[in-house]
C-alpha atoms as a PDB file:
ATOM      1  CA  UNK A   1      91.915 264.846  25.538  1.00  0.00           C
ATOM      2  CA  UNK A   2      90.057 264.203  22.755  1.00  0.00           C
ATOM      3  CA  UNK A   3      88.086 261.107  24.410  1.00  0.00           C
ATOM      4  CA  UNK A   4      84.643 261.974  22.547  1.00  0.00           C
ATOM      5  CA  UNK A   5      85.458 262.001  19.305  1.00  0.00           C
ATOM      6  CA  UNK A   6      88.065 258.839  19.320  1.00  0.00           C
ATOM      7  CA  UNK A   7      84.876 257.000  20.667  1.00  0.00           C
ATOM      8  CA  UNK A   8      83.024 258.634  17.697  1.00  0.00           C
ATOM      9  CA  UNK A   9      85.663 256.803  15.398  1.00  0.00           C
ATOM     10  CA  UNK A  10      85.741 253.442  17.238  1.00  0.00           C
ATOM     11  CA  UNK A  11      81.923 253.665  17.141  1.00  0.00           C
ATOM     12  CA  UNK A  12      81.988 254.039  13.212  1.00  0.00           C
ATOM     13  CA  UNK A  13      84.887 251.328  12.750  1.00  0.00           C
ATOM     14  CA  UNK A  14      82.886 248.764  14.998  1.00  0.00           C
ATOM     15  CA  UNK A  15      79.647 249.170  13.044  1.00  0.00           C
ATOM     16  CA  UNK A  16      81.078 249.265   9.454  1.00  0.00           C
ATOM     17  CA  UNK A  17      82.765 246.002  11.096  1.00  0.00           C
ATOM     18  CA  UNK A  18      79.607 244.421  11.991  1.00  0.00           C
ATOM     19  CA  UNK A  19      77.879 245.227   8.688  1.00  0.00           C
ATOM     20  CA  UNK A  20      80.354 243.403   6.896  1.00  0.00           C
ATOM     21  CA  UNK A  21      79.966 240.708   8.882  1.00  0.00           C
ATOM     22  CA  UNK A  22      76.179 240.783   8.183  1.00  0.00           C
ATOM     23  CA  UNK A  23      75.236 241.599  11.757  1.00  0.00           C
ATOM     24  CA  UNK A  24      73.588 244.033  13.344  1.00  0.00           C
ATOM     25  CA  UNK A  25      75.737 246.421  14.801  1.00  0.00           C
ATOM     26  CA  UNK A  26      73.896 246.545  18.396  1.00  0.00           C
ATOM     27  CA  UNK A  27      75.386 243.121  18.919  1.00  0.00           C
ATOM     28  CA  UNK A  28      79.025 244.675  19.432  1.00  0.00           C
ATOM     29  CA  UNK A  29      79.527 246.789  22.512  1.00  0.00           C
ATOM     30  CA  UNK A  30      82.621 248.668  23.157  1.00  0.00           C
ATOM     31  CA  UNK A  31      84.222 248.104  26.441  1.00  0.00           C
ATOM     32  CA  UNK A  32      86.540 251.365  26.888  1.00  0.00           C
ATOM     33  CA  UNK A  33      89.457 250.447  28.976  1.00  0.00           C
ATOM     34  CA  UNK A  34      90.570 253.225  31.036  1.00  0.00           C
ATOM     35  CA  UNK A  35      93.604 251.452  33.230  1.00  0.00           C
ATOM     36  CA  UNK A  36      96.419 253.992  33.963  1.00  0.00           C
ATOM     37  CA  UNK A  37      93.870 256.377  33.120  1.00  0.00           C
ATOM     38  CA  UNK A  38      92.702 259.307  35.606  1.00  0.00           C
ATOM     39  CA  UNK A  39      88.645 259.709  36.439  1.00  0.00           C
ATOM     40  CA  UNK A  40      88.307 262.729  34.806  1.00  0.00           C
ATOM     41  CA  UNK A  41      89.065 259.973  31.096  1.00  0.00           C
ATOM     42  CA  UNK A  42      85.721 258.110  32.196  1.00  0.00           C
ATOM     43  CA  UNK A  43      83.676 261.268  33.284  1.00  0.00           C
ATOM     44  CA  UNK A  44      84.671 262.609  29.635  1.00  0.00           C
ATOM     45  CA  UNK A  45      83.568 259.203  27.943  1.00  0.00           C
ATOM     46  CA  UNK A  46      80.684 258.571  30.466  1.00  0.00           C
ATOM     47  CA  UNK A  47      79.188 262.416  29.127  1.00  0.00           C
ATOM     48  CA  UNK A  48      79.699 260.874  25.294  1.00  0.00           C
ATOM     49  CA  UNK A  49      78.152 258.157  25.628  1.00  0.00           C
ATOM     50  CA  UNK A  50      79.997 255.027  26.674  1.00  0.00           C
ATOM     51  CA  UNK A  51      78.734 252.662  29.088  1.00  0.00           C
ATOM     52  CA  UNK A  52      80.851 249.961  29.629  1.00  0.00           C
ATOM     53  CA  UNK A  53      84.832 250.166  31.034  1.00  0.00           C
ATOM     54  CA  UNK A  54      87.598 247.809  31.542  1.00  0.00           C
ATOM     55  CA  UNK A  55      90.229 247.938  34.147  1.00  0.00           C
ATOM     56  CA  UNK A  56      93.196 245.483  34.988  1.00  0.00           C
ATOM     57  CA  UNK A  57      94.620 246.509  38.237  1.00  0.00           C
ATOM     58  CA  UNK A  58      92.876 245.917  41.236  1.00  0.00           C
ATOM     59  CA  UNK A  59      93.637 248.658  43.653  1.00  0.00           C
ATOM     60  CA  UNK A  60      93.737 251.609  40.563  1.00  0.00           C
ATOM     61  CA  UNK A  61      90.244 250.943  40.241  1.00  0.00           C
ATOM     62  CA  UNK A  62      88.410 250.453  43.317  1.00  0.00           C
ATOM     63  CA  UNK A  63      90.237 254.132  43.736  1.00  0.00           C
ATOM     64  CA  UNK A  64      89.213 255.032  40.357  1.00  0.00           C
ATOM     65  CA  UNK A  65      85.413 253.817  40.498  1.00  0.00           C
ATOM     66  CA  UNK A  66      84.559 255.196  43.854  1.00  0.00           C
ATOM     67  CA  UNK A  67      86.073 258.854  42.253  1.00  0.00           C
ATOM     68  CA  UNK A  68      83.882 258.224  39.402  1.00  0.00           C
ATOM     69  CA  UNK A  69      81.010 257.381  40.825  1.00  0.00           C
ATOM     70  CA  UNK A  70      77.568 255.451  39.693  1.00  0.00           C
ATOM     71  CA  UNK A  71      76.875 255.575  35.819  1.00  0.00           C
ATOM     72  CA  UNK A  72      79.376 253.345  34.550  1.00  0.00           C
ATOM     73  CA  UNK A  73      79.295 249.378  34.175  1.00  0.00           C
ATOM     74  CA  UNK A  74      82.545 248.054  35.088  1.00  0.00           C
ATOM     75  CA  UNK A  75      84.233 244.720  33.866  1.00  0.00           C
ATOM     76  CA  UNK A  76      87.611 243.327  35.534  1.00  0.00           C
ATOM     77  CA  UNK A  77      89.701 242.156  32.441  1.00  0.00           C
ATOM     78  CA  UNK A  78      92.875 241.833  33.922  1.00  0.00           C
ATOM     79  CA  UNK A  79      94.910 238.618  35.558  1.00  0.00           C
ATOM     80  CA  UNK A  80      93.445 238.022  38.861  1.00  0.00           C
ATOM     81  CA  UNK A  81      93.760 235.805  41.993  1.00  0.00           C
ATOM     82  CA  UNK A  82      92.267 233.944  43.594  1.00  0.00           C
ATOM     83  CA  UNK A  83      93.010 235.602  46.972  1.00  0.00           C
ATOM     84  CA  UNK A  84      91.812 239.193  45.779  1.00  0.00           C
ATOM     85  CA  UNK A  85      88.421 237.843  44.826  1.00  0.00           C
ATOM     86  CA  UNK A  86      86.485 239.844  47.466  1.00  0.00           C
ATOM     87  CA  UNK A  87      87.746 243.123  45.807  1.00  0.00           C
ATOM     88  CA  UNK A  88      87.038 241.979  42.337  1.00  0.00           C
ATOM     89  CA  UNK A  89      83.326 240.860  43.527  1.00  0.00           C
ATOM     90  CA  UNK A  90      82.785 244.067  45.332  1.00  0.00           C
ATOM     91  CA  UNK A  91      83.720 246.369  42.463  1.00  0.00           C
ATOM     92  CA  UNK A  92      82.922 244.891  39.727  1.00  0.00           C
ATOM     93  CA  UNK A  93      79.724 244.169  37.321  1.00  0.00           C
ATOM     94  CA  UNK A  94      81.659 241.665  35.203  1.00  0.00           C
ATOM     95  CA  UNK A  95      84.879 239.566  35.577  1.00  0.00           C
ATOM     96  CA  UNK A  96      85.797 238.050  31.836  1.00  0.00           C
ATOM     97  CA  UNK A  97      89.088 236.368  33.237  1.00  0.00           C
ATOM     98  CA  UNK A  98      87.643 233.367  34.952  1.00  0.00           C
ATOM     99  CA  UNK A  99      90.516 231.191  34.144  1.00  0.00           C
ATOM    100  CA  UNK A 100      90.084 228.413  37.226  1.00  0.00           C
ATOM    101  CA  UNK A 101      87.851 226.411  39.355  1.00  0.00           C
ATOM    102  CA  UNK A 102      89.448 227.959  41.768  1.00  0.00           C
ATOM    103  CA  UNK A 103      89.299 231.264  41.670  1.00  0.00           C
ATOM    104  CA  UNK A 104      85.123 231.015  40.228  1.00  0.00           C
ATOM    105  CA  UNK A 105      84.665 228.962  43.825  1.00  0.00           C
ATOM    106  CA  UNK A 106      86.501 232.107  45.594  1.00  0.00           C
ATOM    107  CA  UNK A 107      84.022 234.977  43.351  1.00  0.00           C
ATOM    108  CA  UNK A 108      81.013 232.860  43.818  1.00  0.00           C
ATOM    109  CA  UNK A 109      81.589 232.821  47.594  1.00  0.00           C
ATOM    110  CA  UNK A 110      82.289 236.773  47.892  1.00  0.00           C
ATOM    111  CA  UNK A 111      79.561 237.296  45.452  1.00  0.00           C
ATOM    112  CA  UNK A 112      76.894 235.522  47.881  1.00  0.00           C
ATOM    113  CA  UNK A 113      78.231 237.252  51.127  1.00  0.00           C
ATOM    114  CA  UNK A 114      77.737 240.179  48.953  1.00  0.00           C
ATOM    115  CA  UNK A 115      74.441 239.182  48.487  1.00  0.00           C
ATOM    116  CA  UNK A 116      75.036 240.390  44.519  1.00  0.00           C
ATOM    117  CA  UNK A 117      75.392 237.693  41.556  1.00  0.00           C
ATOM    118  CA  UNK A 118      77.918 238.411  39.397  1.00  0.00           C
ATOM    119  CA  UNK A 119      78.343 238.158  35.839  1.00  0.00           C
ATOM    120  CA  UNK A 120      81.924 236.224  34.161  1.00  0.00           C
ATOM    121  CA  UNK A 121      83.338 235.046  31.530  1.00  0.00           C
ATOM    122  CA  UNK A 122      85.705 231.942  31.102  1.00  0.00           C
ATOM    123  CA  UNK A 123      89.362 232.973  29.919  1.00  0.00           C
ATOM    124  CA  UNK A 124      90.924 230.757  26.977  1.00  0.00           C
ATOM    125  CA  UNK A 125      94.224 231.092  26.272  1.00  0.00           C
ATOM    126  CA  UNK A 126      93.628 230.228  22.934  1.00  0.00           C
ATOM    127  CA  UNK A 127      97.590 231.525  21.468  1.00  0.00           C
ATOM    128  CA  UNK A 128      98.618 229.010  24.241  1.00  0.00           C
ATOM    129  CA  UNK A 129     101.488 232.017  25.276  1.00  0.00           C
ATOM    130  CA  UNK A 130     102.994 231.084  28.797  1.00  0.00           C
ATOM    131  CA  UNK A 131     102.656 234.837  30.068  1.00  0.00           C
ATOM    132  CA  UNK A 132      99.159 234.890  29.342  1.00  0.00           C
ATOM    133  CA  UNK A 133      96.205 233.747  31.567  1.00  0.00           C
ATOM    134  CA  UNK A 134      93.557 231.614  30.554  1.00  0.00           C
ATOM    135  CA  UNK A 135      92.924 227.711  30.442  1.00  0.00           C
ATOM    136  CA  UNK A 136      93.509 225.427  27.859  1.00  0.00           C
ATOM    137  CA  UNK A 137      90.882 224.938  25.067  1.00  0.00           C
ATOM    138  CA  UNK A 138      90.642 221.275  26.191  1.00  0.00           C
ATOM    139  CA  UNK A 139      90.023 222.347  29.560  1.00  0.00           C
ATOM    140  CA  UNK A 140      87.387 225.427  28.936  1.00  0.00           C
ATOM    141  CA  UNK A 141      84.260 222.809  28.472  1.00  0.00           C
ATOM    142  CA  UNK A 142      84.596 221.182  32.188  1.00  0.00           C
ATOM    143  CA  UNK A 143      85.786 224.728  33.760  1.00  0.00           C
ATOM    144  CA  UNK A 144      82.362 225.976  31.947  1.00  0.00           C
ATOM    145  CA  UNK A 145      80.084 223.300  33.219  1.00  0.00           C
ATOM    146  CA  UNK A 146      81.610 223.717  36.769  1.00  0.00           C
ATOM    147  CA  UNK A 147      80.711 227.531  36.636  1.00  0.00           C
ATOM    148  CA  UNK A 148      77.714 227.707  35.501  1.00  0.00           C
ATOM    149  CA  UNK A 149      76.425 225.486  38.531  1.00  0.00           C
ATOM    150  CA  UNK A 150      78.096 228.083  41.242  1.00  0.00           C
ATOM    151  CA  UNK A 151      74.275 229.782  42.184  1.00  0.00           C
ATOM    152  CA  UNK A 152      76.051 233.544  42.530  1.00  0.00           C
ATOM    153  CA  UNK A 153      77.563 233.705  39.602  1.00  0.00           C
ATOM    154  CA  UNK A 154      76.442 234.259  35.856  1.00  0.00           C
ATOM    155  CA  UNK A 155      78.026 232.891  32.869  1.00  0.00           C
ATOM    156  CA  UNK A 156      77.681 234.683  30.513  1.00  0.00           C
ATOM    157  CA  UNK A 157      80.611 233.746  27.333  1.00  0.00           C
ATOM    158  CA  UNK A 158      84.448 233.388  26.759  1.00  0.00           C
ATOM    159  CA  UNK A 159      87.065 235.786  26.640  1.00  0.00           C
ATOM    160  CA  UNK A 160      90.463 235.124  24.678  1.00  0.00           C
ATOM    161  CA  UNK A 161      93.610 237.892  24.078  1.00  0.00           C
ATOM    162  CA  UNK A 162      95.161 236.445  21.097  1.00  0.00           C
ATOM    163  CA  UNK A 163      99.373 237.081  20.385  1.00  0.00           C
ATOM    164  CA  UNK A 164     100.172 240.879  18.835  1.00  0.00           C
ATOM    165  CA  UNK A 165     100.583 240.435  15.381  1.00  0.00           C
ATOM    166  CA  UNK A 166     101.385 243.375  13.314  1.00  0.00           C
ATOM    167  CA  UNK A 167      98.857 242.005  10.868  1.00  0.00           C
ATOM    168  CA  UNK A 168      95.104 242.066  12.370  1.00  0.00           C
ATOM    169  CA  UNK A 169      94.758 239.200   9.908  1.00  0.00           C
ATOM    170  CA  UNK A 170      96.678 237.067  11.982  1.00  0.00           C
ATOM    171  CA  UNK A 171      94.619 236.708  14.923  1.00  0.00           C
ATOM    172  CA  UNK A 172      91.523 236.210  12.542  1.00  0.00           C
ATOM    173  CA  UNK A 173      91.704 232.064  13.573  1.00  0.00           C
ATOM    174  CA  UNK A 174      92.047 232.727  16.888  1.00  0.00           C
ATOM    175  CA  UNK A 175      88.956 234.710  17.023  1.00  0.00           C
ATOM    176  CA  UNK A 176      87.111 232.089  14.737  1.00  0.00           C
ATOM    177  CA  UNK A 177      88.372 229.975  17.312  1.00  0.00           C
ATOM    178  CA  UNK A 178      86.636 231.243  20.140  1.00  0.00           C
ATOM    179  CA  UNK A 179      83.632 231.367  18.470  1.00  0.00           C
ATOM    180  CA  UNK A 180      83.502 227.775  17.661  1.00  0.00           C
ATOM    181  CA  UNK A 181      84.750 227.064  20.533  1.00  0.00           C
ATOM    182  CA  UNK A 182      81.602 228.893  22.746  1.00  0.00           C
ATOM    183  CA  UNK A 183      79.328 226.933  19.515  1.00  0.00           C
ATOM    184  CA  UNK A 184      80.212 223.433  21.013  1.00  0.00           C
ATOM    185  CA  UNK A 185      80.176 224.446  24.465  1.00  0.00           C
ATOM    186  CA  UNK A 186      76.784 225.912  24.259  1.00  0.00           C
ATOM    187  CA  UNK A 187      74.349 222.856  23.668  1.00  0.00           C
ATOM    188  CA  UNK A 188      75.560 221.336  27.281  1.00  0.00           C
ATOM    189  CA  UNK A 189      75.169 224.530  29.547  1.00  0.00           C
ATOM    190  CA  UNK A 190      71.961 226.639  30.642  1.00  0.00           C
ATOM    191  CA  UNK A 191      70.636 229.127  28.194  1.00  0.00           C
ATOM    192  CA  UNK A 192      72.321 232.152  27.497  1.00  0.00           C
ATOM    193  CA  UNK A 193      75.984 230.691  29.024  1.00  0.00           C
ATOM    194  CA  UNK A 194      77.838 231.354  25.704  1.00  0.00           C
ATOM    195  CA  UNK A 195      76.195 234.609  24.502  1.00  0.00           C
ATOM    196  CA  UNK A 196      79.291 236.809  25.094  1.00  0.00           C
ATOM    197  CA  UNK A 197      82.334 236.387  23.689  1.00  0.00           C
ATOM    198  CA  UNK A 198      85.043 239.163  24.374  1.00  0.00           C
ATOM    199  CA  UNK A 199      88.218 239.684  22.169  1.00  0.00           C
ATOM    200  CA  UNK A 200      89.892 242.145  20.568  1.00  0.00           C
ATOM    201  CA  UNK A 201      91.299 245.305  21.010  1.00  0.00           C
ATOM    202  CA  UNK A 202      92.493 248.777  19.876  1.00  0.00           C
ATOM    203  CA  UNK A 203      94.528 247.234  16.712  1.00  0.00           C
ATOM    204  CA  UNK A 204      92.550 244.398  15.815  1.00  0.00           C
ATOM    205  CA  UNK A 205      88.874 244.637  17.158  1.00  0.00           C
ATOM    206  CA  UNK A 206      87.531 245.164  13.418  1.00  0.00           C
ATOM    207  CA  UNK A 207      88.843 241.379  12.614  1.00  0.00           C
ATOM    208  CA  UNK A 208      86.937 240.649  16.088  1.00  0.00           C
ATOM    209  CA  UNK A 209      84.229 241.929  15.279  1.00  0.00           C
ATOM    210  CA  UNK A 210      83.882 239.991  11.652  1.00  0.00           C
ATOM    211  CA  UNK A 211      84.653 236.962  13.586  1.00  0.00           C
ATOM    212  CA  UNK A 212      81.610 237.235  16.018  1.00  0.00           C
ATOM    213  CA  UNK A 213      83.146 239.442  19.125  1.00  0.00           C
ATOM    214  CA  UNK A 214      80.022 240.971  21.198  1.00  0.00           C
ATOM    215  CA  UNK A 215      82.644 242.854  23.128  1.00  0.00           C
ATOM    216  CA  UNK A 216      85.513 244.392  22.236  1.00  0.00           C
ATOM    217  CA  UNK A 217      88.128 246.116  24.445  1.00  0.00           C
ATOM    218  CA  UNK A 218      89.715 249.717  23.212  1.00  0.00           C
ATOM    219  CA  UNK A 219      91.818 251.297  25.096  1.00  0.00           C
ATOM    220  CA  UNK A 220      94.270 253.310  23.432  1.00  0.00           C
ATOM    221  CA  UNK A 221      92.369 253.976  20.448  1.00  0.00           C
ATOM    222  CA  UNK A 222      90.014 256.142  22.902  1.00  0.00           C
ATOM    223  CA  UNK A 223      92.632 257.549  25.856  1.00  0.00           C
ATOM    224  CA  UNK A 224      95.963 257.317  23.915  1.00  0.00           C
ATOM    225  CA  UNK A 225      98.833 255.541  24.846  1.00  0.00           C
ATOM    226  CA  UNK A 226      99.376 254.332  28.670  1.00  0.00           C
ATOM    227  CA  UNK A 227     102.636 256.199  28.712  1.00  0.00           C
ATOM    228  CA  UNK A 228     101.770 259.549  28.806  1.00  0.00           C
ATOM    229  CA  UNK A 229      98.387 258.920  30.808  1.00  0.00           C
ATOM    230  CA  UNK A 230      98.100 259.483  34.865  1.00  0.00           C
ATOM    231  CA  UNK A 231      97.198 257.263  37.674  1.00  0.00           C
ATOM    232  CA  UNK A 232      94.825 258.423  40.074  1.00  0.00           C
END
């Protein structure tokens, strides 16, 4: 598995992205999303060099980050529930798919028996997809506001997963969108609420990146494909 230098070439892509954007490219960091990938994947990317991984599936990763052990920051970027909140809290350093009142209430009150304050980001469904999670744009300014008052937890951005186009191009609005989007929110929350904002991925994080992402999540451009990887 040739996880070090894939994260070599994602590493080159995202700053030649960010210069082109005129930004510096310490502003992007690369979350490496290692679902349906075994521990051995992270150990190999933790020894290059990355940080920062994303899992979607609950139970796969409390398995996979008690294998791996500490070194690794872990964000939860997959649908989740409000009644497997406690697991998510637990495990996790960030949650970017805060996507109801609800389910903040449910982190915020497993995150102070925890006695830990956890970091999230709001959800947008900003390609308005009915498979997708994620709230309305028209809803993300009150489901903000309401966050950012819960006392354990720590807004931090917004998160979107635009359509799959073929064409990276194509999700170039969306992204735009999202970072307009965190622009108006910003002036009515407390400081530093909007500074994240997480989209793209292994096809289209470049366009992200151009388009103001902080955080990108690559997966397959760093493990391969999910098909021929192993669960733990």
């Amino acid at each position: 598995m040739e996880v070090a230098a894939n994260l070599q070439r994602v590493w080159s892509e995202m700053a030649l992205a960010a210069k082109r954007a005129g930004r510096d490219p310490a502003s992007v960091r690369l979350v490496a999303v290692s679902k349906t990938h075994p521990p051995e994947a992270v150990r190999l990317a933790l020894a290059a060099g990355q940080v920062l991984f994303g899992e979607n599936y609950l139970q796969e990763a409390a398995e996979k980050i008690k294998a791996v052990g500490p070194g690794p920051a872990w964000h939860f970027i997959g649908h989740l529930q409000s009644n497997k909140a406690k697991l998510a809290a637990e495990f996790f350093d960030v949650v970017e798919t805060v996507h109801s009142l609800k389910l903040a209430k449910a982190l915020d009150r497993h995150a102070a028996e925890l006695g830990k304050r956890l970091t999230v980001l709001v959800q947008v469904n900003l390609g308005g997809e009915e498979q997708k999670s994620g709230c309305a744009p028209g809803e993300a300014a009150a489901l903000a506001e309401a966050v950012a008052e819960l006392p354990a937890l720590g807004l931090r951005g917004l998160m979107t997963m635009p359509p799959y186009y073929q064409d990276p191009e194509a999700a170039r609005p969306i992204f735009a969108g999202l970072r307009e989007l965190a622009s108006r929110l910003a002036p009515g929350l407390p400081p530093g609420s909007m500074d994240e904002l997480s989209m793209g991925m292994s096809h289209d994080f470049p366009v992200a990146i151009e388009e103001g992402a902080t955080l990108v999540r690559v997966g397959t451009a760093i493990f391969g494909s999910r098909s021929s990887a192993s669960t733990p």
